[in-house]
C-alpha atoms as a PDB file:
ATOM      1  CA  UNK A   1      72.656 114.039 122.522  1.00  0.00           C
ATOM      2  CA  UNK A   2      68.988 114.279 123.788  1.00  0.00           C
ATOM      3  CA  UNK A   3      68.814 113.919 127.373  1.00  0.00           C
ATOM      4  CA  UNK A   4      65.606 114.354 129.369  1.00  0.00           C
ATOM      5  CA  UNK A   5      65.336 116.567 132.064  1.00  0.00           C
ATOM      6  CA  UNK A   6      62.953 113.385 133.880  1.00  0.00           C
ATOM      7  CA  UNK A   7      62.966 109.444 133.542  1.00  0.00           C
ATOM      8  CA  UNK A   8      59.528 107.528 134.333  1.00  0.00           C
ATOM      9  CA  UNK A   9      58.972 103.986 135.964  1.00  0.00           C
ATOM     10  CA  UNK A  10      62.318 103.564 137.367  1.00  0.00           C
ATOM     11  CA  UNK A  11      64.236 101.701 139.873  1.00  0.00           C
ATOM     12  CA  UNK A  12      66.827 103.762 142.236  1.00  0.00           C
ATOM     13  CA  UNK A  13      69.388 102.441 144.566  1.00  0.00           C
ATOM     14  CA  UNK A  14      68.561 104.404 148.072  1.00  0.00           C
ATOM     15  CA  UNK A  15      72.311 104.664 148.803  1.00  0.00           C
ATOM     16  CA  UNK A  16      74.623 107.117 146.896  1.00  0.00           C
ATOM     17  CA  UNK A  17      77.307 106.449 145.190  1.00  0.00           C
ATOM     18  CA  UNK A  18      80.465 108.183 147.272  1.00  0.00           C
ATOM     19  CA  UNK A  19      83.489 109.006 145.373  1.00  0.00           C
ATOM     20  CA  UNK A  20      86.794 111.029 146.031  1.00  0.00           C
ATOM     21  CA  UNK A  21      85.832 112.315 149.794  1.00  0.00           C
ATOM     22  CA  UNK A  22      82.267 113.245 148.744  1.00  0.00           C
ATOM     23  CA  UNK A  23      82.984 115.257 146.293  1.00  0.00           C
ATOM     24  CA  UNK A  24      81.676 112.854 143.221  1.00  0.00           C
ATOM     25  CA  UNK A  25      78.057 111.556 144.061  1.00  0.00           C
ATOM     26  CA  UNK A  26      75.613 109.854 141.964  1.00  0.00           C
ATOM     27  CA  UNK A  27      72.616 107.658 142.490  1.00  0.00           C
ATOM     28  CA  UNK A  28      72.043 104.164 140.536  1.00  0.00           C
ATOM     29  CA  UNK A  29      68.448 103.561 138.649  1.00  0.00           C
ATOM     30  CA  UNK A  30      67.295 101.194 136.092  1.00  0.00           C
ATOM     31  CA  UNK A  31      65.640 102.722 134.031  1.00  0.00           C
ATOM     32  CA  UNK A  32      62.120 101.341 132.342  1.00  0.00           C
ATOM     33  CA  UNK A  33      63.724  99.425 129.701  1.00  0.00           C
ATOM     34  CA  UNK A  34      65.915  97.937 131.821  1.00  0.00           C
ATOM     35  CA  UNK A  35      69.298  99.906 131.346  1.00  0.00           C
ATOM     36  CA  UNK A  36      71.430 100.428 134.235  1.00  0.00           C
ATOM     37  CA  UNK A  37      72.404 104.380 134.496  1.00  0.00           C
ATOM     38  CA  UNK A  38      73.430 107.261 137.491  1.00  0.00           C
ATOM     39  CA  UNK A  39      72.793 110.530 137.816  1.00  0.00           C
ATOM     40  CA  UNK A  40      75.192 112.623 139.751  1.00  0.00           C
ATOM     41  CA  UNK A  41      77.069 115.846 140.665  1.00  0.00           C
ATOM     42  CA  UNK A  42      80.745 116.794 140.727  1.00  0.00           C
ATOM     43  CA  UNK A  43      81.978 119.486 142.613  1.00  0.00           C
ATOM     44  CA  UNK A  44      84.994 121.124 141.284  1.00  0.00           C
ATOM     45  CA  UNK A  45      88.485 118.857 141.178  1.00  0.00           C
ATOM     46  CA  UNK A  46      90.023 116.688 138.732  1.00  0.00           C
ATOM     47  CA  UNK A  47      88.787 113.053 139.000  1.00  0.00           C
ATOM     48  CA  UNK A  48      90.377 109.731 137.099  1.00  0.00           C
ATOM     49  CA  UNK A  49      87.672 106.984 136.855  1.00  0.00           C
ATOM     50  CA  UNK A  50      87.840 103.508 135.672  1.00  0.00           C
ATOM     51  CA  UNK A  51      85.418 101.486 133.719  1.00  0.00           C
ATOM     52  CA  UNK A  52      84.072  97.468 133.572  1.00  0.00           C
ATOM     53  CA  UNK A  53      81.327  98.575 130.919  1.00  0.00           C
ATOM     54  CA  UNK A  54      81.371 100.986 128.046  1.00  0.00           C
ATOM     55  CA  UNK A  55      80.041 104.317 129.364  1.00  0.00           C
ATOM     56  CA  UNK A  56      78.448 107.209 127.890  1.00  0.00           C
ATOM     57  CA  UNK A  57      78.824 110.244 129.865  1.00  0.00           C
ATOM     58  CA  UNK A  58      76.525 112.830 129.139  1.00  0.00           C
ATOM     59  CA  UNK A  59      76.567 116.153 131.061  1.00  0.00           C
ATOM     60  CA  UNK A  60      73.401 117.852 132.020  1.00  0.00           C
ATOM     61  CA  UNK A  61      74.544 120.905 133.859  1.00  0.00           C
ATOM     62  CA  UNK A  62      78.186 122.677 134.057  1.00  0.00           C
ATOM     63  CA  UNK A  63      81.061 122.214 132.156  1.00  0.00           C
ATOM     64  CA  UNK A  64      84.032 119.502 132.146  1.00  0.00           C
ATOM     65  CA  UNK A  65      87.268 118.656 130.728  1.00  0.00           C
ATOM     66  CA  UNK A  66      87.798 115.249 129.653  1.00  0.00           C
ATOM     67  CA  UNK A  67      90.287 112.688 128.409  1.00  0.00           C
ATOM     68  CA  UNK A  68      89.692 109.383 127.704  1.00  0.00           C
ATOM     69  CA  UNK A  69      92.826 106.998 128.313  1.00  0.00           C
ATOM     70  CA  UNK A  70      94.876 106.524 125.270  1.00  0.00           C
ATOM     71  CA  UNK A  71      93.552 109.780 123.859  1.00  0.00           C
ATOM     72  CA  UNK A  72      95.556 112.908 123.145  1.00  0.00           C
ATOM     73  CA  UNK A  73      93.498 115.667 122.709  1.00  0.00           C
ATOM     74  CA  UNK A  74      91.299 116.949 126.095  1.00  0.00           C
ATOM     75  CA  UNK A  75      87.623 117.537 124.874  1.00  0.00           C
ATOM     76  CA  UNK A  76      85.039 120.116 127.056  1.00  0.00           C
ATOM     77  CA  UNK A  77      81.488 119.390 127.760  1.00  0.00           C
ATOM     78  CA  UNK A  78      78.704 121.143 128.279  1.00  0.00           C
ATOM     79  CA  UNK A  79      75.238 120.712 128.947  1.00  0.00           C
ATOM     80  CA  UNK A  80      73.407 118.106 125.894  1.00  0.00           C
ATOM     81  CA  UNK A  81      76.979 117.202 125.249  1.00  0.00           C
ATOM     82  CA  UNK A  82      78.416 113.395 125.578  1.00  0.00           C
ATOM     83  CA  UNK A  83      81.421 111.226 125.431  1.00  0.00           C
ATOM     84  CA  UNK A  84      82.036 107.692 125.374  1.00  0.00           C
ATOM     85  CA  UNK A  85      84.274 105.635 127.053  1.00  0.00           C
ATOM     86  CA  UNK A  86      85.119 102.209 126.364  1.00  0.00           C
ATOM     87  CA  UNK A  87      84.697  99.258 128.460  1.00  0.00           C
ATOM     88  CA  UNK A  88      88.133  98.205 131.054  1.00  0.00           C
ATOM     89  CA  UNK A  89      89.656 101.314 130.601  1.00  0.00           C
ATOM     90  CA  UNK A  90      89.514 104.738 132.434  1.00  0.00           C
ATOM     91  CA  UNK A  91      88.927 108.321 131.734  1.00  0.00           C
ATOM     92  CA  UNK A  92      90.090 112.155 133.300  1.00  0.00           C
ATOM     93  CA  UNK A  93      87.532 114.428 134.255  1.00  0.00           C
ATOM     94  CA  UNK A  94      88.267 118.069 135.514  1.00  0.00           C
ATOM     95  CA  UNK A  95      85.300 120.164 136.802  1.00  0.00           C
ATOM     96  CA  UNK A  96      87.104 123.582 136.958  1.00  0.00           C
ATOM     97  CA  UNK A  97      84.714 125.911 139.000  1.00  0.00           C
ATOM     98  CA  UNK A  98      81.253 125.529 139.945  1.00  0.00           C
ATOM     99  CA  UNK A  99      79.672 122.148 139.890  1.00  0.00           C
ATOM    100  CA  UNK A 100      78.835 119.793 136.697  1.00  0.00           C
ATOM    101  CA  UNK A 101      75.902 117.995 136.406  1.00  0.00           C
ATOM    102  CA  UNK A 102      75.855 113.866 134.298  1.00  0.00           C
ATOM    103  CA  UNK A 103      73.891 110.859 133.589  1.00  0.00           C
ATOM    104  CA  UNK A 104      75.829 108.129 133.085  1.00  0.00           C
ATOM    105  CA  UNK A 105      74.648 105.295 130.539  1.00  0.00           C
ATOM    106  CA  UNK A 106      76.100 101.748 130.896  1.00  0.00           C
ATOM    107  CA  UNK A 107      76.444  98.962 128.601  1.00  0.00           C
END
């Protein structure tokens, strides 16, 4: 997956996005075409997260382990790399040492 290192014309929320004690935290933008995304940072942990909206999680710096519910098989991520999650569901995510880096597409 391509993912640019900047976006242009958008709209961010000034308040974070808190999860599990701080260590999960993303911002909220709209982006200029009008799609609703986050950028944020995981520190290292193992996180379960649940969607309304499919999701594409792409990670732009680090590495993760991640398992989508109903799947088997854990996949790992790495920077340019992506999964997708669908919509009323949830999803693992293990950052195993240092911190990991995602934009997060809704919709």
């Amino acid at each position: 997956m391509n993912i640019p290192d900047a976006f242009a014309d958008v709209s961010v929320k000034t308040l974070a996005n808190v999860f599990f004690d701080g260590k999960v935290v993303s911002h909220s933008f709209t982006d200029a075409g009008g799609a609703r995304r986050s950028l944020g940072v995981c520190q290292p942990g193992a996180y379960t997260f649940t969607t309304g909206a499919p999701e594409i999680m792409a990670i732009t710096a680090g590495k993760v382990r991640a398992k989508v519910d109903g799947e088997d098989e854990w996949g790992i991520y790495g920077p340019g790399q992506s999964f997708s999650i669908p919509a009323n569901t949830s999803f693992e995510m293990v950052v195993d040492d240092g911190l990991a880096q995602y934009l997060c597409i809704f919709g």
